[in-house]
PDB file of N, CA and C in Angstrom:
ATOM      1  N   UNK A   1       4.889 -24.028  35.827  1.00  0.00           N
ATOM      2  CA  UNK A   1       4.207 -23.276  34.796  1.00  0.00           C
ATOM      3  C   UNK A   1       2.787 -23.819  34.657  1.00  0.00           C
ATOM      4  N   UNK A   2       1.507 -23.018  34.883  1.00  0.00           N
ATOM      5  CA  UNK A   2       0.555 -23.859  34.687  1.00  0.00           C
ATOM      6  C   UNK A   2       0.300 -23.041  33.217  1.00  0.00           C
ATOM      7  N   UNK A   3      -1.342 -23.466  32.554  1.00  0.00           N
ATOM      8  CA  UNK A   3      -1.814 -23.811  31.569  1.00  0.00           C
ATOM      9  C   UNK A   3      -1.176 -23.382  30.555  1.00  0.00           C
ATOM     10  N   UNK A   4      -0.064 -24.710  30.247  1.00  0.00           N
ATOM     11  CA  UNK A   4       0.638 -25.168  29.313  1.00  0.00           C
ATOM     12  C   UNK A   4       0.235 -26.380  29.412  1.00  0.00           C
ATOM     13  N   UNK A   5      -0.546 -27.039  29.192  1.00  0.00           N
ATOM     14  CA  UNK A   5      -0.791 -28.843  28.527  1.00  0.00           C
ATOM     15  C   UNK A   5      -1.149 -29.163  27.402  1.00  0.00           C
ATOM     16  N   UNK A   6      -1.381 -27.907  26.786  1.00  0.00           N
ATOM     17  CA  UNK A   6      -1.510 -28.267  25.241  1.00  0.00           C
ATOM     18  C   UNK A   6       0.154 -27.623  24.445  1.00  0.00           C
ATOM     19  N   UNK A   7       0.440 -27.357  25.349  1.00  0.00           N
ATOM     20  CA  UNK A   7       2.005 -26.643  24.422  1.00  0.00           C
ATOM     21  C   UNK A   7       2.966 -27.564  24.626  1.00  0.00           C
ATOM     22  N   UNK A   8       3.224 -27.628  23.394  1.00  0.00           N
ATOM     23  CA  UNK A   8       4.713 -28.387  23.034  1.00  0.00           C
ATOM     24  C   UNK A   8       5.995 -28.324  23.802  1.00  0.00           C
ATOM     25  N   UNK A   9       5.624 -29.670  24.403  1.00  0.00           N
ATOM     26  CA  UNK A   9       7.142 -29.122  26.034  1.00  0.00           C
ATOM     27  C   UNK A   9       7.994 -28.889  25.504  1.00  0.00           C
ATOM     28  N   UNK A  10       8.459 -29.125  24.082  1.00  0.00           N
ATOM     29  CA  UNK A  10       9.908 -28.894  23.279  1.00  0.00           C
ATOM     30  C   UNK A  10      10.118 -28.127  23.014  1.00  0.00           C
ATOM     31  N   UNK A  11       9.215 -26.801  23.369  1.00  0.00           N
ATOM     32  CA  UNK A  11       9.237 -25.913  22.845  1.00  0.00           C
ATOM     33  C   UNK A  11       9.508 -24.740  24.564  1.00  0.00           C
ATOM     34  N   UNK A  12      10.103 -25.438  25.196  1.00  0.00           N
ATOM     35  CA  UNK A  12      10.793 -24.663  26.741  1.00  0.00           C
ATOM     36  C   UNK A  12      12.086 -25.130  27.017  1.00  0.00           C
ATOM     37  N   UNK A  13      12.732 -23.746  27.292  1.00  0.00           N
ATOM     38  CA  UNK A  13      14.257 -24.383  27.851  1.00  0.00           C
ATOM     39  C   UNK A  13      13.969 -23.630  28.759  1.00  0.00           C
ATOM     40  N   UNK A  14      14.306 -24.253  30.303  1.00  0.00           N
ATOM     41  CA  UNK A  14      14.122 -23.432  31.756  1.00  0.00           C
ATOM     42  C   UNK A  14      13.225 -22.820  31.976  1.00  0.00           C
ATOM     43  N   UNK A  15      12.200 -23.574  31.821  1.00  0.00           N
ATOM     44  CA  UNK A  15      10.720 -22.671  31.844  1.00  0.00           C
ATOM     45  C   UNK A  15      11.128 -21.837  31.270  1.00  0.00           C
ATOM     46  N   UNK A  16      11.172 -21.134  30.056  1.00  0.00           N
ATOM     47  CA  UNK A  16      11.331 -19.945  29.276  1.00  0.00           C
ATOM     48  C   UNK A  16      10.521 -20.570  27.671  1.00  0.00           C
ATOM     49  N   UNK A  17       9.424 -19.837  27.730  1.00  0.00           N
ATOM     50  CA  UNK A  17       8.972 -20.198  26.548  1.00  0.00           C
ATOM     51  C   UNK A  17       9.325 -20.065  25.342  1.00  0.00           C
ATOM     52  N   UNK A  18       9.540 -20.724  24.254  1.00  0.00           N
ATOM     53  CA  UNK A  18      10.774 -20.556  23.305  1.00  0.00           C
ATOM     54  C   UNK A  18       9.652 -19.840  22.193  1.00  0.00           C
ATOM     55  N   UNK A  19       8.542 -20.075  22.214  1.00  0.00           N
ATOM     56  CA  UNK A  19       7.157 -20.160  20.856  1.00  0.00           C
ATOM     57  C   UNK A  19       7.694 -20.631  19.973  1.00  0.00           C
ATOM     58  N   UNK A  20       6.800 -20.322  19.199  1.00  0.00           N
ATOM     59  CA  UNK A  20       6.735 -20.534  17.569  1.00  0.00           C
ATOM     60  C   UNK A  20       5.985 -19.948  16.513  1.00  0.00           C
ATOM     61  N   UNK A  21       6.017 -19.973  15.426  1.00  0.00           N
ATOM     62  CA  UNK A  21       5.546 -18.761  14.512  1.00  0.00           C
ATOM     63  C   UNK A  21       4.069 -18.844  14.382  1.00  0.00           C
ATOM     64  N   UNK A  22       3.537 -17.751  14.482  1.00  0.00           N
ATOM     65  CA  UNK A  22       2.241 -18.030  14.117  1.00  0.00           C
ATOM     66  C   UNK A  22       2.349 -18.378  12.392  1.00  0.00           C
ATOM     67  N   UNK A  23       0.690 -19.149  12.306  1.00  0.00           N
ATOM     68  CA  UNK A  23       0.524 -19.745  10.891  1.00  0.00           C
ATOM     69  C   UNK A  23      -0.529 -18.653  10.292  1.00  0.00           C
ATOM     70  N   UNK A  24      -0.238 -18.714   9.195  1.00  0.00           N
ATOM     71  CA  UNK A  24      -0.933 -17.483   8.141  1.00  0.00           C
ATOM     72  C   UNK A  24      -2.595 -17.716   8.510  1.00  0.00           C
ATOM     73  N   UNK A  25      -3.281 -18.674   9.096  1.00  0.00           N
ATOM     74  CA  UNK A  25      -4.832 -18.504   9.314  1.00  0.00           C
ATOM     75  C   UNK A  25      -5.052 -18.478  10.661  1.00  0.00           C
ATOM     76  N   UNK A  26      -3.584 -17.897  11.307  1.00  0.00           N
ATOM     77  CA  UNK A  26      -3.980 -18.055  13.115  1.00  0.00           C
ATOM     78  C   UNK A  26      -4.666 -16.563  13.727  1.00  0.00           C
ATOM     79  N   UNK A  27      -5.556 -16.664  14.539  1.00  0.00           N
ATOM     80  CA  UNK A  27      -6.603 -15.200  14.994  1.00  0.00           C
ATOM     81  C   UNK A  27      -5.752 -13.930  14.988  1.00  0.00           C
ATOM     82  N   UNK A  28      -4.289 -14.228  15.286  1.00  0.00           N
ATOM     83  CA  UNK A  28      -3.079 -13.188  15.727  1.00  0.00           C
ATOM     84  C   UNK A  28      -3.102 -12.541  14.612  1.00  0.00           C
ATOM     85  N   UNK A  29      -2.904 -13.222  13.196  1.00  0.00           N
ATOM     86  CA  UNK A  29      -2.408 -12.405  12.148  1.00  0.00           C
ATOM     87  C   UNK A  29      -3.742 -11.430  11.223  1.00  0.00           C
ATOM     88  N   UNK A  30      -4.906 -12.108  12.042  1.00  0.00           N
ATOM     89  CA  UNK A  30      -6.170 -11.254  11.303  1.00  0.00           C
ATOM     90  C   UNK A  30      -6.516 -10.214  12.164  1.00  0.00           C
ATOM     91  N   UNK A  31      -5.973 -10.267  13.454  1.00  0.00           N
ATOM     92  CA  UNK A  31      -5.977  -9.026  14.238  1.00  0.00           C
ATOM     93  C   UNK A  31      -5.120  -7.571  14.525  1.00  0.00           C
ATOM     94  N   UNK A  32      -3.797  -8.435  13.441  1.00  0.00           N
ATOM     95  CA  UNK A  32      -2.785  -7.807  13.471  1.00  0.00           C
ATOM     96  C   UNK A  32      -3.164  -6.797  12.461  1.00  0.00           C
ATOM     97  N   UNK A  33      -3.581  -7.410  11.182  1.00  0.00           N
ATOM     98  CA  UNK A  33      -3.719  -6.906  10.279  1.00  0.00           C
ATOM     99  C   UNK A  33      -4.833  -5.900  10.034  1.00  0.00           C
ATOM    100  N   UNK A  34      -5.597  -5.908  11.166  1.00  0.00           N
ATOM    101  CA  UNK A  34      -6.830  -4.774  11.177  1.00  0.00           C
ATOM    102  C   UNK A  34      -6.109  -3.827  11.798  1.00  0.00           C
ATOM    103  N   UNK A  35      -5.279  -4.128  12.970  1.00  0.00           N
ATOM    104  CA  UNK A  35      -4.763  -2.725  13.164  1.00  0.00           C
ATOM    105  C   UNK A  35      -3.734  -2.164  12.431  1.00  0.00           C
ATOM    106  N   UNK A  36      -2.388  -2.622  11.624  1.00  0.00           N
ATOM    107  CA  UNK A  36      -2.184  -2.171  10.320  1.00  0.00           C
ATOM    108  C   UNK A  36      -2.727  -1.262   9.592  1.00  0.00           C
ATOM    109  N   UNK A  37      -4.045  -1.991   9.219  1.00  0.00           N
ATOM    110  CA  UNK A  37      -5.010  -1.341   8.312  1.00  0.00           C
ATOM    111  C   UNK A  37      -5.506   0.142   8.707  1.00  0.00           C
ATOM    112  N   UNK A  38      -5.381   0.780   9.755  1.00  0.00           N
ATOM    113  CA  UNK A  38      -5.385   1.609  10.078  1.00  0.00           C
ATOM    114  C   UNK A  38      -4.652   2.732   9.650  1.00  0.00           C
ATOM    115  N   UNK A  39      -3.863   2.232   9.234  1.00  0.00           N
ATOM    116  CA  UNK A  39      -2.357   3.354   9.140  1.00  0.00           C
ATOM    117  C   UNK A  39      -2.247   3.144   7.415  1.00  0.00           C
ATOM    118  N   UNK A  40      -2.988   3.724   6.654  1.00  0.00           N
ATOM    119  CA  UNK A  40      -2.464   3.090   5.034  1.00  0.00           C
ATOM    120  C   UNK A  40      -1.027   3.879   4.612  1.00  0.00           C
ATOM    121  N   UNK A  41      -0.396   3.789   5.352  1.00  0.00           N
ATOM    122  CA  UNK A  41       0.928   4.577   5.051  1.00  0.00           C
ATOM    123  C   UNK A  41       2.128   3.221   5.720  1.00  0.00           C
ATOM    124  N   UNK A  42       1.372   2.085   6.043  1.00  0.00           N
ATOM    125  CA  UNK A  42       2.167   1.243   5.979  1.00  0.00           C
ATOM    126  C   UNK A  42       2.238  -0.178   5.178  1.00  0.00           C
ATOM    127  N   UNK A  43       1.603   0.135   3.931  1.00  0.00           N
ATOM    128  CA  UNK A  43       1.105  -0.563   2.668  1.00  0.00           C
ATOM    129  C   UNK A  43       1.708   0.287   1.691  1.00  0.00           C
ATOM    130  N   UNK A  44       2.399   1.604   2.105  1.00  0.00           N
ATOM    131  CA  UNK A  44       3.247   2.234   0.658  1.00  0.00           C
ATOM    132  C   UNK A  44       4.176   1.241   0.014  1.00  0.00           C
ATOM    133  N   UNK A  45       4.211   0.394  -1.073  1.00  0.00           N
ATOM    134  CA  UNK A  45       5.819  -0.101  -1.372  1.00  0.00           C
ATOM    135  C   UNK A  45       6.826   0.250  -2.133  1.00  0.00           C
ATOM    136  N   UNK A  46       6.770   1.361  -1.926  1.00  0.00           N
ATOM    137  CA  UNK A  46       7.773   2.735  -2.144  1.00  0.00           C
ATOM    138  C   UNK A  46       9.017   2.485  -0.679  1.00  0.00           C
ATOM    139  N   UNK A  47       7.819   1.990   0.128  1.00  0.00           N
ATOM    140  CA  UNK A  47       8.885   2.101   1.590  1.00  0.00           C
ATOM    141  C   UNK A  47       9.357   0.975   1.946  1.00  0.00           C
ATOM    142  N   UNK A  48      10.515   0.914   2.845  1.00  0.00           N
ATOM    143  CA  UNK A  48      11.266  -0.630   3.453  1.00  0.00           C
ATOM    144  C   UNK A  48       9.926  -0.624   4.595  1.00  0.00           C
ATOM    145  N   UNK A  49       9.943  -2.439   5.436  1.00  0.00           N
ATOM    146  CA  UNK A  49       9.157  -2.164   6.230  1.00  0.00           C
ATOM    147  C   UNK A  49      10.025  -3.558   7.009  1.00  0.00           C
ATOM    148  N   UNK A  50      10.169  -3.080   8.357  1.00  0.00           N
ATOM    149  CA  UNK A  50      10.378  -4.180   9.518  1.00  0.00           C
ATOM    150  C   UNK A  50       9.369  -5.087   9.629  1.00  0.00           C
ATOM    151  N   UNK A  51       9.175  -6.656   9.662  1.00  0.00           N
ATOM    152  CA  UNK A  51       8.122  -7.027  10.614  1.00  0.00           C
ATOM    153  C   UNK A  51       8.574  -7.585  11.881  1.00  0.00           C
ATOM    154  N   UNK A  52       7.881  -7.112  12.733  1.00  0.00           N
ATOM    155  CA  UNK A  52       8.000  -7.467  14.318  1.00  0.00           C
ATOM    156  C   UNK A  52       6.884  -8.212  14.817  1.00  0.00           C
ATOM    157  N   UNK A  53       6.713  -9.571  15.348  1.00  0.00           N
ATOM    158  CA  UNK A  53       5.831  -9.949  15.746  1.00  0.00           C
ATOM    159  C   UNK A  53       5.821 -11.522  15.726  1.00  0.00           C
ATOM    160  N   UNK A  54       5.168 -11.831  14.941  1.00  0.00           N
ATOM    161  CA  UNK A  54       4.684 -13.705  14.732  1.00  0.00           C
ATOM    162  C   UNK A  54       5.356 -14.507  14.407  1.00  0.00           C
ATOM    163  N   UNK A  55       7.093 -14.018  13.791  1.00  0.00           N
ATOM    164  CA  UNK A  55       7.713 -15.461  13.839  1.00  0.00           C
ATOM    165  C   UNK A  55       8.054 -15.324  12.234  1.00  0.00           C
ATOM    166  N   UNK A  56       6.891 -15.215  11.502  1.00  0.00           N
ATOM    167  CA  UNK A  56       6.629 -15.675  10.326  1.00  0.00           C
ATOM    168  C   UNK A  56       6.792 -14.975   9.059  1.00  0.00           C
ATOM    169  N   UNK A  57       6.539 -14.079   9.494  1.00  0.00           N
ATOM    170  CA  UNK A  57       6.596 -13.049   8.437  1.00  0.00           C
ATOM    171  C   UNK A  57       4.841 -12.982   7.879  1.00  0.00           C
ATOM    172  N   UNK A  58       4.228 -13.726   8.741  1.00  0.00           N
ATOM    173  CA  UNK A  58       2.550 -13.284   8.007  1.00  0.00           C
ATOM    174  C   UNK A  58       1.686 -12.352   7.849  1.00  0.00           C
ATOM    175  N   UNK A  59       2.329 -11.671   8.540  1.00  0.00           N
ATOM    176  CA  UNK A  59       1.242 -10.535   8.903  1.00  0.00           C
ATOM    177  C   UNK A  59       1.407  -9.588   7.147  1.00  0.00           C
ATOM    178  N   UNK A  60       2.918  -9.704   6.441  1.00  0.00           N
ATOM    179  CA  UNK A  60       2.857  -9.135   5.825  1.00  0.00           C
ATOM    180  C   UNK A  60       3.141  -9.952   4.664  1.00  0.00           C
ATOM    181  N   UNK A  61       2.893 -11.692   4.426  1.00  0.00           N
ATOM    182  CA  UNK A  61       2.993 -12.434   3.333  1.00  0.00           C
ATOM    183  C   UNK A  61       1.698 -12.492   2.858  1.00  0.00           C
ATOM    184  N   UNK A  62       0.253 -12.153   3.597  1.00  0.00           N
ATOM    185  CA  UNK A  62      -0.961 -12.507   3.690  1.00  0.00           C
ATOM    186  C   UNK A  62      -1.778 -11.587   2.483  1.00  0.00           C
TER     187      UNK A  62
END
């Protein structure tokens, strides 16, 4: 596997990258959230909403 030397080897079983959650100030969740923002019909909270993505639930704790 190359450029992995900054990633947490504990974080691979069989070369299979396991990740980990993104953190509420990581670039992922401010990019996520612009495209979101697109759609204001997924900010109703009238409605249930899945999150799929970062681990964390940030995209929609933020």
């Amino acid at each position: 596997m190359s450029n992995t030397g900054r990633v947490d080897k504990t974080l691979f079983r069989d070369e299979h990258y396991l990740g980990k959650p993104a953190d509420d100030e990581d670039k992922i969740i401010s990019r996520r959230i612009k495209l979101i923002e697109r759609y204001p019909e997924f900010f109703n909270k009238t409605l249930s909403c899945i999150e799929v993505g970062c681990g964390s639930g940030a995209t929609i704790t933020r």
